[in-house]
Protein backbone atom coordinates (compact mmCIF):
# COMPACT_ATOMS: atom_id res chain seq x y z
CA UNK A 1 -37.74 14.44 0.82
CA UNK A 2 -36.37 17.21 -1.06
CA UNK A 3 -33.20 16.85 -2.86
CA UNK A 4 -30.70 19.14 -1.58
CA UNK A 5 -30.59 16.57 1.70
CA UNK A 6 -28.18 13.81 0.48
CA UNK A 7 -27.41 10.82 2.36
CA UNK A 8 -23.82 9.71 3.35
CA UNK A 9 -23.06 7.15 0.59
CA UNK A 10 -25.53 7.94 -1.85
CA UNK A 11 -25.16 7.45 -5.24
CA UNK A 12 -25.61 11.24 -7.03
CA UNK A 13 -24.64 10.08 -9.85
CA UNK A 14 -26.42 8.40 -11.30
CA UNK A 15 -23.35 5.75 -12.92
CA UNK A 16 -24.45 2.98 -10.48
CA UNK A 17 -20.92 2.44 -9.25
CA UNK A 18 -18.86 5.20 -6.89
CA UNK A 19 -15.26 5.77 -7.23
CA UNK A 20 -13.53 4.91 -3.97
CA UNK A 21 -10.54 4.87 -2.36
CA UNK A 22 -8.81 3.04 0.70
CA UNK A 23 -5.72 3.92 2.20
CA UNK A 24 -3.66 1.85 1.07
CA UNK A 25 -3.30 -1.88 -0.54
CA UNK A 26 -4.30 -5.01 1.63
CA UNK A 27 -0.95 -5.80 3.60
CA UNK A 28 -1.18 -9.47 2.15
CA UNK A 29 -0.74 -7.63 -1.06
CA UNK A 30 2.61 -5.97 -0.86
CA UNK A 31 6.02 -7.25 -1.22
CA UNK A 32 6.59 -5.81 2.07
CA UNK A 33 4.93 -8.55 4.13
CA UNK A 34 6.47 -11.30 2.19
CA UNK A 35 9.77 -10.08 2.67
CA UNK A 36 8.98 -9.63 6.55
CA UNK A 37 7.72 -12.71 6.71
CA UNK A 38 10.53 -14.40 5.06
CA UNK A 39 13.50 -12.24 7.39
CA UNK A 40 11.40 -13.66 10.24
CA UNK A 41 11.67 -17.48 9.40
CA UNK A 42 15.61 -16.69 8.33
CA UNK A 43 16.05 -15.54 12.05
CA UNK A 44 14.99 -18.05 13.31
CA UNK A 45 16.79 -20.67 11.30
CA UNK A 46 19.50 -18.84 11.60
CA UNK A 47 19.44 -18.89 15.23
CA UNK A 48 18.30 -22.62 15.54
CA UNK A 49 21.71 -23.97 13.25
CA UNK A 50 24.39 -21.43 14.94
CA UNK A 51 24.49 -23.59 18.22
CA UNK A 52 27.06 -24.99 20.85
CA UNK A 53 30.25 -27.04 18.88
CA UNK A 54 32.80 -28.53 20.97
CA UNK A 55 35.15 -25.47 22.59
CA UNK A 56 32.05 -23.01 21.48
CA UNK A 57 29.70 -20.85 23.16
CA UNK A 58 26.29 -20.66 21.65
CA UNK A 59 26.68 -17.01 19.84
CA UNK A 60 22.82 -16.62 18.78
CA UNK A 61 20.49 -17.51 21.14
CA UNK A 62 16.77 -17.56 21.54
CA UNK A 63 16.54 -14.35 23.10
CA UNK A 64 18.97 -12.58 20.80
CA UNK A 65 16.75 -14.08 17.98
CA UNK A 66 13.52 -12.58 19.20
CA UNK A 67 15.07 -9.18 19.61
CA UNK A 68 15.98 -9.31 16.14
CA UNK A 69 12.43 -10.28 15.15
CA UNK A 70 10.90 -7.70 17.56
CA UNK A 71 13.02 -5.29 15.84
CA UNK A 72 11.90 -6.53 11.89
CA UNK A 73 8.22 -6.33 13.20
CA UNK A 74 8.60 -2.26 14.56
CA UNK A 75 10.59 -1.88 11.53
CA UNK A 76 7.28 -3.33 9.41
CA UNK A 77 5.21 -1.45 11.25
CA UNK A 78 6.79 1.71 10.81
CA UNK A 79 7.18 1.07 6.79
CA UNK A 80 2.88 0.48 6.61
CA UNK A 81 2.42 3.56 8.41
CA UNK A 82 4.21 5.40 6.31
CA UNK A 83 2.61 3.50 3.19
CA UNK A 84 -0.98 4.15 4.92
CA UNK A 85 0.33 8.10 5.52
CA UNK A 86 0.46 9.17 1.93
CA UNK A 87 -1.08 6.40 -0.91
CA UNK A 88 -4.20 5.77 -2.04
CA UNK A 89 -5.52 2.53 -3.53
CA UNK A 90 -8.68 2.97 -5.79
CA UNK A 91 -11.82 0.56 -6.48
CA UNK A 92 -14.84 1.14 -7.39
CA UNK A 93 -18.12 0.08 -5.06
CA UNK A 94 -19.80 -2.36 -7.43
CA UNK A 95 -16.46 -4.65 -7.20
């Protein structure tokens, strides 16, 4: 096989190891997640203690809590797109 015809992958250098890159970090890696993760359990705390009293309506319900947690997960979403749009996180390929 001559070598001009490389094959996807191969190492041309002759180093061993390749310099990569992925997109971005591992989501269970960023600050991000934890923070989401955290708002989400706050919510619904939040909306399990606020409850009926005695001359009281129940002012956060269930399904005012899941909006709010529907809205924190679009809102993550959008914020790792954006990470994954422009960032790269490098390794190298014998790691």
């Amino acid at each position: 096989m001559p070598e001009s015809r490389r094959t996807a992958g191969a190492d041309v250098s002759g180093h061993g190891t390749r310099r990569l890159s992925t997109e971005t970090k591992s989501a269970l890696k960023t600050t991000e997640f934890f923070v989401y993760i955290a708002c989400v359990i706050a919510v619904l705390i939040a909306s399990m203690v606020v409850g009926t009293d005695d001359s009281h309506l129940d002012y956060f319900r269930a399904d005012k809590a899941w909006l709010y947690i529907v809205l924190l997960t679009f809102g993550y979403m959008i914020s790792r797109g954006l990470a994954k749009s422009g960032s790269r996180d490098r390794y190298d390929d014998g790691s």
